[in-house]
PDB file of N, CA and C in Angstrom:
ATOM      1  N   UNK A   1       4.387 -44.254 -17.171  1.00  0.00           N
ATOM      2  CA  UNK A   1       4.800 -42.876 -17.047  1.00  0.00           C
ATOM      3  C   UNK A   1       3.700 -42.090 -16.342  1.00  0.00           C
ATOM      4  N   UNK A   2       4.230 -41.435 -14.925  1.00  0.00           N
ATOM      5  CA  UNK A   2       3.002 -40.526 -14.674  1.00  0.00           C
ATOM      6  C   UNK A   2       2.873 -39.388 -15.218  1.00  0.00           C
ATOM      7  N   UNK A   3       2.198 -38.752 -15.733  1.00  0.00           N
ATOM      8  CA  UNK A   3       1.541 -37.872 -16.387  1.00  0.00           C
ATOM      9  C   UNK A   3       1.259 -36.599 -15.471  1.00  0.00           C
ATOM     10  N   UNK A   4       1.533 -35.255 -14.691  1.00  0.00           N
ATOM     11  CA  UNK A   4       0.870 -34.375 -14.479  1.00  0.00           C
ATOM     12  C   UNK A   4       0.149 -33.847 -15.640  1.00  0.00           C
ATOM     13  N   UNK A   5      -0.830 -32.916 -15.167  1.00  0.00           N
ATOM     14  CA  UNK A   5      -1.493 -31.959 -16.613  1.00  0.00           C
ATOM     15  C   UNK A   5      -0.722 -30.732 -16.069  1.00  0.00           C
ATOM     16  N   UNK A   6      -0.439 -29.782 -16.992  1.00  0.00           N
ATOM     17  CA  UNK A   6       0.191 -28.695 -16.616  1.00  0.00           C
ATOM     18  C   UNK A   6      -0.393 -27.653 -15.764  1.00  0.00           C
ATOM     19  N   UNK A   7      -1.763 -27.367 -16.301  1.00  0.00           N
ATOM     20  CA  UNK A   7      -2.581 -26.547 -15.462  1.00  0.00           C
ATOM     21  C   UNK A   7      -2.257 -27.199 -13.857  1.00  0.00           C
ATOM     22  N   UNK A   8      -2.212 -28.391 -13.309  1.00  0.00           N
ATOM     23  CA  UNK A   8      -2.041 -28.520 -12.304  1.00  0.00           C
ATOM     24  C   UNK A   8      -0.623 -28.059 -11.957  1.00  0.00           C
ATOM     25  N   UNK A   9       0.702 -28.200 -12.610  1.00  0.00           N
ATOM     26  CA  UNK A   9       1.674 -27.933 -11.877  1.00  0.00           C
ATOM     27  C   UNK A   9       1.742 -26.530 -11.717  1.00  0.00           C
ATOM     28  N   UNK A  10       1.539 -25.892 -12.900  1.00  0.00           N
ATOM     29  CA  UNK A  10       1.475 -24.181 -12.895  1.00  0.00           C
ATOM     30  C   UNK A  10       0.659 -23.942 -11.587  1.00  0.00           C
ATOM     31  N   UNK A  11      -1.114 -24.612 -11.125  1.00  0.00           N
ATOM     32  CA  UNK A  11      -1.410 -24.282  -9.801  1.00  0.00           C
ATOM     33  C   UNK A  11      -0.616 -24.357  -8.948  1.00  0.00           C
ATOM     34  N   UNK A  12       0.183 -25.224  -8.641  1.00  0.00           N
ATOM     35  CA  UNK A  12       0.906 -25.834  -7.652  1.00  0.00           C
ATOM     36  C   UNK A  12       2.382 -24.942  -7.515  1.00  0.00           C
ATOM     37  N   UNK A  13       2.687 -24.313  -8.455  1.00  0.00           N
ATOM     38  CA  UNK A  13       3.567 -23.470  -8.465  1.00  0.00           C
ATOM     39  C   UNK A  13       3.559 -21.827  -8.287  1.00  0.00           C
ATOM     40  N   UNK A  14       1.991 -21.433  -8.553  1.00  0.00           N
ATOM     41  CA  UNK A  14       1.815 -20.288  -8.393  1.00  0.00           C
ATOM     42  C   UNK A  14       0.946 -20.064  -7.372  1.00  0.00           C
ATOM     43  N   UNK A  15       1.267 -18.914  -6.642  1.00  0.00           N
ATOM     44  CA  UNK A  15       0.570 -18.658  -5.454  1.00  0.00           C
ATOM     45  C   UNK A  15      -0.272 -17.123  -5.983  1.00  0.00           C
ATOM     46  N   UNK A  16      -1.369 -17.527  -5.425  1.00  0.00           N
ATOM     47  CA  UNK A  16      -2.341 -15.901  -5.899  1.00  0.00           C
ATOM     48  C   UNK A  16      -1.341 -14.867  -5.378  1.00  0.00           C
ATOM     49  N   UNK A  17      -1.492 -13.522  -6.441  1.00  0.00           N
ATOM     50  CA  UNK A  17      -0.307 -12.839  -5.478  1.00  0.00           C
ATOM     51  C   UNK A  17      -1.636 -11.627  -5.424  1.00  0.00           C
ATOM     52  N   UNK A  18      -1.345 -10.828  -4.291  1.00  0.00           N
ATOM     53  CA  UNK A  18      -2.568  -9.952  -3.890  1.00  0.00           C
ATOM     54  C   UNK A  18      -2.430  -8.636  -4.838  1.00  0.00           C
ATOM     55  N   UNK A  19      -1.640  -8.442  -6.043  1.00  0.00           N
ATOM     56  CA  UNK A  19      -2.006  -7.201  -6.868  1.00  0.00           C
ATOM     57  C   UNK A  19      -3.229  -7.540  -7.686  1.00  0.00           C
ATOM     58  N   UNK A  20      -4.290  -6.374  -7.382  1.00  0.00           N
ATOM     59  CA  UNK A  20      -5.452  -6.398  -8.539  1.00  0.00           C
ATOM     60  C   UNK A  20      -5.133  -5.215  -9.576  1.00  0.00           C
ATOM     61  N   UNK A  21      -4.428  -4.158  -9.404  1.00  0.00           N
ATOM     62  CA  UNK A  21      -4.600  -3.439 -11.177  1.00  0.00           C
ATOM     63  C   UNK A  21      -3.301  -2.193 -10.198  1.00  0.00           C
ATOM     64  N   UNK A  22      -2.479  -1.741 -11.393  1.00  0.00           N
ATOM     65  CA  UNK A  22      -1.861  -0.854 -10.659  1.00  0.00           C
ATOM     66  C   UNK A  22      -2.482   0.527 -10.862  1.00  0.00           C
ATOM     67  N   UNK A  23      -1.920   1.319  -9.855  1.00  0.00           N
ATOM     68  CA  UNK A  23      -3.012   2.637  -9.598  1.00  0.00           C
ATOM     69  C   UNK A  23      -2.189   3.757 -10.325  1.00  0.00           C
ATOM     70  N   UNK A  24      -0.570   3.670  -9.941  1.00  0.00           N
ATOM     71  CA  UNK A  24       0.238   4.868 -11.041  1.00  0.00           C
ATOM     72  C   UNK A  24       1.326   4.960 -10.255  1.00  0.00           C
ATOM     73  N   UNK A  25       2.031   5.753 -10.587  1.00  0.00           N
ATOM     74  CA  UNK A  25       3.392   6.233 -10.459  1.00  0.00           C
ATOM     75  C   UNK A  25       3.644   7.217  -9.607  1.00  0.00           C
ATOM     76  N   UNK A  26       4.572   7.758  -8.475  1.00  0.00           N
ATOM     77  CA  UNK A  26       4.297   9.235  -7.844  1.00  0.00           C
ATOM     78  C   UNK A  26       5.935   9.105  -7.276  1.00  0.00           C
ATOM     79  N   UNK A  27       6.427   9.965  -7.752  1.00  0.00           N
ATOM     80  CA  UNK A  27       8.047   9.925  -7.139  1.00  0.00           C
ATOM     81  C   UNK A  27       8.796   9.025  -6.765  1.00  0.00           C
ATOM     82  N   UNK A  28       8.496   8.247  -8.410  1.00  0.00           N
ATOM     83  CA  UNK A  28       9.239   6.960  -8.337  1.00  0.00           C
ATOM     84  C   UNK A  28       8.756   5.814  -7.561  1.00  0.00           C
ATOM     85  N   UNK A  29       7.603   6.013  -6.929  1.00  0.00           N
ATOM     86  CA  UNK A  29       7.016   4.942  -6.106  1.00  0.00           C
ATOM     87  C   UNK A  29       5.679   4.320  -7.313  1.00  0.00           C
ATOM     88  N   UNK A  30       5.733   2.748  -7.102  1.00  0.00           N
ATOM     89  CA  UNK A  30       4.602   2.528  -8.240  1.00  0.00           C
ATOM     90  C   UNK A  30       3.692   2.086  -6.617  1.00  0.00           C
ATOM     91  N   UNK A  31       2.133   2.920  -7.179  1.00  0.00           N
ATOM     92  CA  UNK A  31       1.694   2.570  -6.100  1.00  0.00           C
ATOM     93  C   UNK A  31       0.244   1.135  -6.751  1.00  0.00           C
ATOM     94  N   UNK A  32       0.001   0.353  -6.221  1.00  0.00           N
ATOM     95  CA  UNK A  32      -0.737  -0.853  -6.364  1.00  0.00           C
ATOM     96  C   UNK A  32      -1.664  -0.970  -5.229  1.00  0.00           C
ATOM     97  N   UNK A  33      -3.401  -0.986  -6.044  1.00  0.00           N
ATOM     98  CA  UNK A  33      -4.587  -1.233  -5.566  1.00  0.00           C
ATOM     99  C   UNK A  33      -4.326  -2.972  -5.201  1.00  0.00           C
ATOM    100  N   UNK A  34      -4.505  -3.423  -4.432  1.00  0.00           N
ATOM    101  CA  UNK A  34      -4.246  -5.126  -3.626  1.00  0.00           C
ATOM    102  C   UNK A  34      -5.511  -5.487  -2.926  1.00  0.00           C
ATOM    103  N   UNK A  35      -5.442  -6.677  -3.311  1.00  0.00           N
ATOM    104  CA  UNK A  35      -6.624  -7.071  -2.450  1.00  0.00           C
ATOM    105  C   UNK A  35      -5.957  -7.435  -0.622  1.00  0.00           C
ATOM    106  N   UNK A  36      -6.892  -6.766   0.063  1.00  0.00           N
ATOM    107  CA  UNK A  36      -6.319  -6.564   1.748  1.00  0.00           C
ATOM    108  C   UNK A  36      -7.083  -7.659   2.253  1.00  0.00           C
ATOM    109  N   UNK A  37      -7.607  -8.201   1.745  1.00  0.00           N
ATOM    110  CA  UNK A  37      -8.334  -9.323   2.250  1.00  0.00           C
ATOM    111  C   UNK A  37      -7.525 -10.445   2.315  1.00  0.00           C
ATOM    112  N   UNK A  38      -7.581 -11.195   1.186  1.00  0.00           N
ATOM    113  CA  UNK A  38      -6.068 -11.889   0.407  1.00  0.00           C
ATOM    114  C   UNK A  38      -4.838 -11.607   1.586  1.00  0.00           C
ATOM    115  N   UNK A  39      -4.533 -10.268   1.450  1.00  0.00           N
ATOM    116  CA  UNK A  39      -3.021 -10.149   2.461  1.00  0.00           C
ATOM    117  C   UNK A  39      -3.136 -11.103   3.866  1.00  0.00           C
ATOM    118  N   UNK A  40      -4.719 -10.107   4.190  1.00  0.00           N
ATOM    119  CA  UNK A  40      -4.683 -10.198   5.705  1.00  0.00           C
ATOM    120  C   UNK A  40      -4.772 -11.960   6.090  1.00  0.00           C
ATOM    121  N   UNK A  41      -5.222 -12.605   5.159  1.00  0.00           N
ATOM    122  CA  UNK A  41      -5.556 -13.753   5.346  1.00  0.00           C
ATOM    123  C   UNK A  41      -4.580 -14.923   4.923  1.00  0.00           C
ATOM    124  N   UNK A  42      -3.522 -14.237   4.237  1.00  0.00           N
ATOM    125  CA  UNK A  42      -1.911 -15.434   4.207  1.00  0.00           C
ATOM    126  C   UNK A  42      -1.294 -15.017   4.160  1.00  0.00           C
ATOM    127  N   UNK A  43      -1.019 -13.841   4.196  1.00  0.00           N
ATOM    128  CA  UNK A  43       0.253 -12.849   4.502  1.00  0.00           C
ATOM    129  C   UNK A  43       0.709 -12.544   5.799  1.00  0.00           C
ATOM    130  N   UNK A  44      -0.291 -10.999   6.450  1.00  0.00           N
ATOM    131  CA  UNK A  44      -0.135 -10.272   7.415  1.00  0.00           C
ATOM    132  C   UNK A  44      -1.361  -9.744   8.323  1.00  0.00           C
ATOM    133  N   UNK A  45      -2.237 -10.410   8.662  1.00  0.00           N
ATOM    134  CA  UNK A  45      -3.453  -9.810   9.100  1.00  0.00           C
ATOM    135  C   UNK A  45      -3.367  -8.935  10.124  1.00  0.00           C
ATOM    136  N   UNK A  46      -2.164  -7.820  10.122  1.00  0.00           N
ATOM    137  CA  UNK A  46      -1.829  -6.770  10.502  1.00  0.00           C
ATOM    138  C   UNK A  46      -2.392  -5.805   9.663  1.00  0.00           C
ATOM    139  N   UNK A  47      -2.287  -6.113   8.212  1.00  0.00           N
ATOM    140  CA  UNK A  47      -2.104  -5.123   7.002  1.00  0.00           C
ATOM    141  C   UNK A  47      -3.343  -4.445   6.751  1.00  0.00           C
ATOM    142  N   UNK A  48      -3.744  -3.274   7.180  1.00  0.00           N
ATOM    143  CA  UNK A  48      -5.308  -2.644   6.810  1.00  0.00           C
ATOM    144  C   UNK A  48      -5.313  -1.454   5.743  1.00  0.00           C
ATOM    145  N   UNK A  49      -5.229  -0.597   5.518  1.00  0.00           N
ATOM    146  CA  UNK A  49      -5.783   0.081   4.404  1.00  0.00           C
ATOM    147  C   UNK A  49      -4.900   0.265   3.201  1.00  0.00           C
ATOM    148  N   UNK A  50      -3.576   0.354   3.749  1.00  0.00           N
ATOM    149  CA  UNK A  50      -2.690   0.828   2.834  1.00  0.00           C
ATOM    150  C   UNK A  50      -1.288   0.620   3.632  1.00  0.00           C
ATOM    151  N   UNK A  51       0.231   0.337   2.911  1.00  0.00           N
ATOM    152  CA  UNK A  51       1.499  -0.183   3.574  1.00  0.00           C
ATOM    153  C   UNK A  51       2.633   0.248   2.629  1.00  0.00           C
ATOM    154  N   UNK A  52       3.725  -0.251   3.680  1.00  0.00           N
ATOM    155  CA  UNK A  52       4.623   0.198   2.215  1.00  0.00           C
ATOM    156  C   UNK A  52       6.010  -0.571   3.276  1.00  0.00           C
ATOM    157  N   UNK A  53       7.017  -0.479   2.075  1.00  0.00           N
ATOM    158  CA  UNK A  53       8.094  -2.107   2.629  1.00  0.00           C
ATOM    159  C   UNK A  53       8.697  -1.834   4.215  1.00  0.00           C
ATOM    160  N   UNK A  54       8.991  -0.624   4.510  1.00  0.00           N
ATOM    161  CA  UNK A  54       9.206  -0.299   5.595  1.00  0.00           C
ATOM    162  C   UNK A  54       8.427  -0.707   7.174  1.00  0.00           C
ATOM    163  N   UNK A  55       7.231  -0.502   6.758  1.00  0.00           N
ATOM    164  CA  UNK A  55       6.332  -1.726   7.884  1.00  0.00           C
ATOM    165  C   UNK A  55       6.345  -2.569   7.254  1.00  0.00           C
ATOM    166  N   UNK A  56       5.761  -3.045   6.218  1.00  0.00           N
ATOM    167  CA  UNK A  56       5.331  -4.247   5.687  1.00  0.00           C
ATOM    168  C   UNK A  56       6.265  -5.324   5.234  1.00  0.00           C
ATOM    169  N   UNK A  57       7.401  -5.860   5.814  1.00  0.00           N
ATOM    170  CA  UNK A  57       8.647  -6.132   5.138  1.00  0.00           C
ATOM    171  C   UNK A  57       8.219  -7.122   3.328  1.00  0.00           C
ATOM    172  N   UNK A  58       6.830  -7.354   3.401  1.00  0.00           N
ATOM    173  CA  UNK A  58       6.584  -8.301   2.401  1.00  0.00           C
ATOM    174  C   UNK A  58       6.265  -7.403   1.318  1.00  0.00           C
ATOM    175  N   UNK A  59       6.382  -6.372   1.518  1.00  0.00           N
ATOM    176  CA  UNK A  59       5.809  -5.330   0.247  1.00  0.00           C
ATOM    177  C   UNK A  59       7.395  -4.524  -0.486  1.00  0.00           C
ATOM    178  N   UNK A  60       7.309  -4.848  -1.592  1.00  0.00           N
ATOM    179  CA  UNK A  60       8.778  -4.406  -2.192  1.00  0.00           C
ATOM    180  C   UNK A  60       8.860  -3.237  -2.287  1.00  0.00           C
ATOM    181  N   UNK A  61      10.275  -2.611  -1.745  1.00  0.00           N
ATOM    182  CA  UNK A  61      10.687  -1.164  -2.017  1.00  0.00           C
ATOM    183  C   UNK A  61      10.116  -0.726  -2.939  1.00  0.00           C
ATOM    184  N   UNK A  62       9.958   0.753  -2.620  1.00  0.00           N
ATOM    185  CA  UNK A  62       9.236   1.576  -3.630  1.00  0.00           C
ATOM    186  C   UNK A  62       8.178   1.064  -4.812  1.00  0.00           C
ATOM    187  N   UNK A  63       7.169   0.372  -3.672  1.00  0.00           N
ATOM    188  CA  UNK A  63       5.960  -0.013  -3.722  1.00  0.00           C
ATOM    189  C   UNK A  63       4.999   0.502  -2.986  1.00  0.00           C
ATOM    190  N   UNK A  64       3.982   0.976  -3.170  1.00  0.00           N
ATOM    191  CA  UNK A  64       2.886   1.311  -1.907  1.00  0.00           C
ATOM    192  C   UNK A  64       1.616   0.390  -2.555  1.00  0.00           C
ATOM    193  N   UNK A  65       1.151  -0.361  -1.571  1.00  0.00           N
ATOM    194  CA  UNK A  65       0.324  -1.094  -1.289  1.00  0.00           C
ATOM    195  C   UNK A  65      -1.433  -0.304  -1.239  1.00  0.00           C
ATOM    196  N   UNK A  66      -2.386  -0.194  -1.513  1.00  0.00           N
ATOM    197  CA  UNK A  66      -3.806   0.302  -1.352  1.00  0.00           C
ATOM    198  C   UNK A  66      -4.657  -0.726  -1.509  1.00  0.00           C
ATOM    199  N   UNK A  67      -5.393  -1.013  -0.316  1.00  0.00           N
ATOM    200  CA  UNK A  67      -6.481  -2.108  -0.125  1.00  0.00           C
ATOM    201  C   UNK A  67      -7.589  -1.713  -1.007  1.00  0.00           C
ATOM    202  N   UNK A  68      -8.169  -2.339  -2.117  1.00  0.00           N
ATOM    203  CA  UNK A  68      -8.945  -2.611  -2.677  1.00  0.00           C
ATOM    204  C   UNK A  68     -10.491  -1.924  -2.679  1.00  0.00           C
ATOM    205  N   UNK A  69     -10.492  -2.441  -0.865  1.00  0.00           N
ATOM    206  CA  UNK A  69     -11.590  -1.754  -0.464  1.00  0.00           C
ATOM    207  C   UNK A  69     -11.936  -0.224   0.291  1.00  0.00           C
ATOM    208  N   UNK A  70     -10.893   0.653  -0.404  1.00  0.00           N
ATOM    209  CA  UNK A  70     -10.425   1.868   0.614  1.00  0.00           C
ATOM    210  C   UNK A  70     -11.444   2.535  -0.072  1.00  0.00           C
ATOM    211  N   UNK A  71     -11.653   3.506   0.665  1.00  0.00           N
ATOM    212  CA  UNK A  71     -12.847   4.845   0.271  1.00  0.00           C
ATOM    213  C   UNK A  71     -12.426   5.461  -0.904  1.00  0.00           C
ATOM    214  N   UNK A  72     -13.064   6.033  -1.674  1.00  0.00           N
ATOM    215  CA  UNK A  72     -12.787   6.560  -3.024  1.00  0.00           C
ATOM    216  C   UNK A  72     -12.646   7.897  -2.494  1.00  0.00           C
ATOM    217  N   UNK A  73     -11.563   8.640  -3.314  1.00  0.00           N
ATOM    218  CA  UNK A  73     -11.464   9.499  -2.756  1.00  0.00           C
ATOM    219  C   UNK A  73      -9.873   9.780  -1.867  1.00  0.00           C
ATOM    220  N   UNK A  74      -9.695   8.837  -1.526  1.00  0.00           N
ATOM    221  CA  UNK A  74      -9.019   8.434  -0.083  1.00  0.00           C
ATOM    222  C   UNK A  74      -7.298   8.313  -0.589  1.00  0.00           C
ATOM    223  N   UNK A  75      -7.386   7.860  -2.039  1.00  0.00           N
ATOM    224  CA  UNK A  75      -5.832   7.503  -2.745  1.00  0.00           C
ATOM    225  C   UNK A  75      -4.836   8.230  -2.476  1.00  0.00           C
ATOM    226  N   UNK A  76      -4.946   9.845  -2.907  1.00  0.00           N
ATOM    227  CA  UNK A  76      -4.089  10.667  -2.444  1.00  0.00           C
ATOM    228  C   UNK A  76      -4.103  10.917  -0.796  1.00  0.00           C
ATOM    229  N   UNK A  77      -4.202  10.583  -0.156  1.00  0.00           N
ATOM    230  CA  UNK A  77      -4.458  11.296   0.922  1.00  0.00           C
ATOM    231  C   UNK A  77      -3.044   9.550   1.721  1.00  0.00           C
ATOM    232  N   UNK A  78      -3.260   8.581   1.386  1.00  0.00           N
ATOM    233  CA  UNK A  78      -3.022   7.381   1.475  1.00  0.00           C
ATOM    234  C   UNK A  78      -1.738   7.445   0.735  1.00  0.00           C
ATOM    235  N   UNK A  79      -1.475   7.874  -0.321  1.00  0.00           N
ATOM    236  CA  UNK A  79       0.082   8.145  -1.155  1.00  0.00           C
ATOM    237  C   UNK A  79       0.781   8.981  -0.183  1.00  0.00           C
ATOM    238  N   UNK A  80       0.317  10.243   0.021  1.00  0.00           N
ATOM    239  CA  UNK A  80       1.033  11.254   0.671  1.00  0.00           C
ATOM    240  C   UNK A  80       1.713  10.580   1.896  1.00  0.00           C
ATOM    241  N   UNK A  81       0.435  10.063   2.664  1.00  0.00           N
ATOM    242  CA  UNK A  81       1.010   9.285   3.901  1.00  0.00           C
ATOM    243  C   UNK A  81       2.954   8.351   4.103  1.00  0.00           C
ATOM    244  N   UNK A  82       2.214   7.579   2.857  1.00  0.00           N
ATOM    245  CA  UNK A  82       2.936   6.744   2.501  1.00  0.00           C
ATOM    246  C   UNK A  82       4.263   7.581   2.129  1.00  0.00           C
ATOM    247  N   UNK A  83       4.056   8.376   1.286  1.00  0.00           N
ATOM    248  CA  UNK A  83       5.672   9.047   1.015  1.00  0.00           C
ATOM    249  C   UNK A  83       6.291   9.535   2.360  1.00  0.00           C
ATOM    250  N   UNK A  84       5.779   9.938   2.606  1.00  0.00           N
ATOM    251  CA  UNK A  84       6.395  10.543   4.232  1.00  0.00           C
ATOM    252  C   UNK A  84       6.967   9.458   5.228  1.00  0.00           C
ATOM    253  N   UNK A  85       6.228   8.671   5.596  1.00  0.00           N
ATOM    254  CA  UNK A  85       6.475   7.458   6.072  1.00  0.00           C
ATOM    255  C   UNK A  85       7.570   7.169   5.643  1.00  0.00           C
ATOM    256  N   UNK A  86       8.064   5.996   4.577  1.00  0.00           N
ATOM    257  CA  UNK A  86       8.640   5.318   3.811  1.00  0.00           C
ATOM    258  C   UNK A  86      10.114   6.458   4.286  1.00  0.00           C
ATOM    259  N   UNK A  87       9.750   7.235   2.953  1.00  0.00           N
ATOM    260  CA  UNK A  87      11.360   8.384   2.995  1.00  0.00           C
ATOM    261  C   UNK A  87      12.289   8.464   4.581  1.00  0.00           C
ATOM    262  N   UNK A  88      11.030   8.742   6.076  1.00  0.00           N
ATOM    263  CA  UNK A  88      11.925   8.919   6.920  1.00  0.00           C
ATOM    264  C   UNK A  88      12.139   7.460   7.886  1.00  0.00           C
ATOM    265  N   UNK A  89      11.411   6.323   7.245  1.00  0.00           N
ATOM    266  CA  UNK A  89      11.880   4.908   8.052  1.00  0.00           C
ATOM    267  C   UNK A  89      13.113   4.723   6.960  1.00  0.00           C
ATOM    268  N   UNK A  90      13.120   5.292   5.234  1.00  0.00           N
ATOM    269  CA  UNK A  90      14.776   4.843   5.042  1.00  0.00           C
ATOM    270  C   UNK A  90      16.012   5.397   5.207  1.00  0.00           C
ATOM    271  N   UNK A  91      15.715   6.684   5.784  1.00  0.00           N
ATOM    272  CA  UNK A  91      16.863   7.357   7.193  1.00  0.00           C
ATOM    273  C   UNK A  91      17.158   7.037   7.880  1.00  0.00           C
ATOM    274  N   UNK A  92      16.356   5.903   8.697  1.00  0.00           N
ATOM    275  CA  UNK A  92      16.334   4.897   9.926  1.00  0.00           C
ATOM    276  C   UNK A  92      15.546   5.700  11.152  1.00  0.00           C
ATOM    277  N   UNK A  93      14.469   6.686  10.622  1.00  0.00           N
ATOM    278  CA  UNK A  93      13.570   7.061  11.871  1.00  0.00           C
ATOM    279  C   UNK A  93      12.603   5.749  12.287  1.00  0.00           C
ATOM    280  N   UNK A  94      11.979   5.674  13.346  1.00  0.00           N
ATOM    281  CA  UNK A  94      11.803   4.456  13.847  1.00  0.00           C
ATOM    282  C   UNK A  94      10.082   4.903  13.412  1.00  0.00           C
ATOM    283  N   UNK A  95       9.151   3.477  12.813  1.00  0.00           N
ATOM    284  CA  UNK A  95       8.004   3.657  12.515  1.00  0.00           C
ATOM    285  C   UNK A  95       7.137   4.622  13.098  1.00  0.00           C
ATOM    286  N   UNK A  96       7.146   4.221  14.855  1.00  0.00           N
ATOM    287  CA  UNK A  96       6.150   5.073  15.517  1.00  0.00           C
ATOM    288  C   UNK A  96       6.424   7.004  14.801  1.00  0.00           C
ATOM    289  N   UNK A  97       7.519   6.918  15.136  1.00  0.00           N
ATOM    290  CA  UNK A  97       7.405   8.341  14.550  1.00  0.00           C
ATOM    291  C   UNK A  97       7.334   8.551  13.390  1.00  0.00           C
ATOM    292  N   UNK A  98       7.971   7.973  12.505  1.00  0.00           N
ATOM    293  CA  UNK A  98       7.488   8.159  10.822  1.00  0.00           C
ATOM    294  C   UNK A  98       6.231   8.244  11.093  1.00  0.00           C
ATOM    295  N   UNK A  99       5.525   7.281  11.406  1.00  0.00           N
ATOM    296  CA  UNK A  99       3.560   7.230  11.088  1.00  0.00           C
ATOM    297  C   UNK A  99       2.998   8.936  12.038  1.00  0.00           C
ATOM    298  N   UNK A 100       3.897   8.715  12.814  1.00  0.00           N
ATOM    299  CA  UNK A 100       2.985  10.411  13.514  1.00  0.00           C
ATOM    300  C   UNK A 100       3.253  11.035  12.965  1.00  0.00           C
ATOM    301  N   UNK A 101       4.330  11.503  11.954  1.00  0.00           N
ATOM    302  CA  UNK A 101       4.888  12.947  11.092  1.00  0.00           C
ATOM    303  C   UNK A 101       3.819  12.534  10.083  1.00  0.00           C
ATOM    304  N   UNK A 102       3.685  11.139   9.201  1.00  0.00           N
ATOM    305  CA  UNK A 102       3.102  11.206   8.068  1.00  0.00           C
ATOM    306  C   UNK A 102       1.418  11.894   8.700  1.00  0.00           C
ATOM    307  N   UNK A 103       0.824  11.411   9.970  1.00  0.00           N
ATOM    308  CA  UNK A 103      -0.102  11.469  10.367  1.00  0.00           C
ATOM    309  C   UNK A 103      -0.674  12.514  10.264  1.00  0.00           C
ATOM    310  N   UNK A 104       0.133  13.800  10.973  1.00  0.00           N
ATOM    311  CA  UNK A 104       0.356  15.109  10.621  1.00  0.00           C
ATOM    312  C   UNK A 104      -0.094  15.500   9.802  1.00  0.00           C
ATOM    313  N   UNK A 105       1.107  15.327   8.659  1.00  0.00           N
ATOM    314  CA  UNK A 105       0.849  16.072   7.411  1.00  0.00           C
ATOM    315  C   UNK A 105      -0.325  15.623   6.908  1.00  0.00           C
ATOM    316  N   UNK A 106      -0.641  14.347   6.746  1.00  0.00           N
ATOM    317  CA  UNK A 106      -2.053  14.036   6.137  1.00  0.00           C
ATOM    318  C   UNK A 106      -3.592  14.956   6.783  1.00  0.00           C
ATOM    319  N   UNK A 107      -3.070  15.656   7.710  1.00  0.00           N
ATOM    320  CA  UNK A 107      -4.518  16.093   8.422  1.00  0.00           C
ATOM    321  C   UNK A 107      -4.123  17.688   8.219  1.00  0.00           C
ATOM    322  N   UNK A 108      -2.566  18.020   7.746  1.00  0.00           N
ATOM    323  CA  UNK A 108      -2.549  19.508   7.071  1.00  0.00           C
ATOM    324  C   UNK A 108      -3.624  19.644   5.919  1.00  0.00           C
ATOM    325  N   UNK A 109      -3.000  18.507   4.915  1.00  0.00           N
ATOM    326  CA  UNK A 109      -3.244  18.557   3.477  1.00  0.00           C
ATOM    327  C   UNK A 109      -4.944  18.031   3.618  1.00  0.00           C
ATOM    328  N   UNK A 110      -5.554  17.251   4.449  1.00  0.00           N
ATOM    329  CA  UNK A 110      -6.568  17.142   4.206  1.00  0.00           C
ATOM    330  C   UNK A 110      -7.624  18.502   5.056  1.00  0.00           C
ATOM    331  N   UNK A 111      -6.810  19.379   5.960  1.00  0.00           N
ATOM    332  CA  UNK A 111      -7.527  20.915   6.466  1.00  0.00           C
ATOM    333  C   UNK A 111      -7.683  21.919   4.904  1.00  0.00           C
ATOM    334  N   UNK A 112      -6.168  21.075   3.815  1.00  0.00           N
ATOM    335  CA  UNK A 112      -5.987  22.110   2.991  1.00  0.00           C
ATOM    336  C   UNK A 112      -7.374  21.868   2.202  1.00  0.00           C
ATOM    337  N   UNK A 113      -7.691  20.936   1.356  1.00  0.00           N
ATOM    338  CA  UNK A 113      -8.357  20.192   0.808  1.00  0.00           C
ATOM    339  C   UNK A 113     -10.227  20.739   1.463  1.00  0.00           C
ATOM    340  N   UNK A 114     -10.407  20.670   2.376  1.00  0.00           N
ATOM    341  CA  UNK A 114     -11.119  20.888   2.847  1.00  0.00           C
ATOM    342  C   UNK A 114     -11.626  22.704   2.978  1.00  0.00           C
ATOM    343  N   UNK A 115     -10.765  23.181   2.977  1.00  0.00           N
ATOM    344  CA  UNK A 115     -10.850  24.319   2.726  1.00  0.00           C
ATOM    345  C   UNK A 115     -11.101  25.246   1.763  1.00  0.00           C
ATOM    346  N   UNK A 116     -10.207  24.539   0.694  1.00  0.00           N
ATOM    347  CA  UNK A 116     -10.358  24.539  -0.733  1.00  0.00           C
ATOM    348  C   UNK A 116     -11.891  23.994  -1.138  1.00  0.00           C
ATOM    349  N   UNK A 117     -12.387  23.081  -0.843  1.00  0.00           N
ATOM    350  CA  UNK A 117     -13.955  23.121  -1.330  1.00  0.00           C
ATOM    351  C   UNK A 117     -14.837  24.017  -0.764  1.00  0.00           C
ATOM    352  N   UNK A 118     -14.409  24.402   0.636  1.00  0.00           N
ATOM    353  CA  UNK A 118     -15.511  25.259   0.776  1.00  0.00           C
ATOM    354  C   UNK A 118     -15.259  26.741   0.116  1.00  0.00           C
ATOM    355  N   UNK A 119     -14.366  27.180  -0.352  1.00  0.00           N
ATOM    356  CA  UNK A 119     -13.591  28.598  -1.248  1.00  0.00           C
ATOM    357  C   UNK A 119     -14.396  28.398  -2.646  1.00  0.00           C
ATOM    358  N   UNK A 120     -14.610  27.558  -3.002  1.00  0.00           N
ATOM    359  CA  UNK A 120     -14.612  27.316  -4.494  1.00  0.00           C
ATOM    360  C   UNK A 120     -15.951  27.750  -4.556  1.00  0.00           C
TER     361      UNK A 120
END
């Protein structure tokens, strides 16, 4: 009788999956810190800071993706994106322009942000 040990078949069956800890919740989107390293290297080595299923076809609906190694600080600014994005590629606006509207707004909210510290 051959014998596997289980630890080996469970390896052999499970593939590292790139979530390291989830980050939270934001209008129904769960968003997840991932290792981008991991992605870029058996996934999509397209994939850089942050994604969501609409580019990323490997990233599940109303999921947003955040690389591991992103600037602190940087989360919201990276959600917002992402909501904007996402919402008008599932209208069927075509990426390039989703990413320039989200682009936009991210450089409103980060004039807002910016402004706001120097007021305070």
């Amino acid at each position: 009788m051959n014998h596997i040990p289980q630890h080996n078949v469970n390896q052999r069956l499970t593939k590292k999956k790139p979530y390291v800890k989830k980050y939270g919740v934001f209008s129904g989107f769960t968003a997840w810190i991932v290792d981008g390293a991991y992605i870029r290297e058996n996934i999509d080595e397209e994939f850089t800071n942050f994604g969501q299923h609409y580019e990323f076809r490997f990233i599940p609906k109303r999921e947003f993706w955040i690389d591991k190694e992103y600037a602190p600080g940087e989360e919201k600014y990276f959600i917002d994106h992402l909501l904007v994005e996402y919402r008008l590629m599932e209208q069927g606006i075509p990426y390039r322009i989703a990413h320039k509207r989200a682009v936009r707004i991210g450089r409103k909210e980060r004039m807002k942000s910016r402004r706001a510290k120097t007021l305070a």
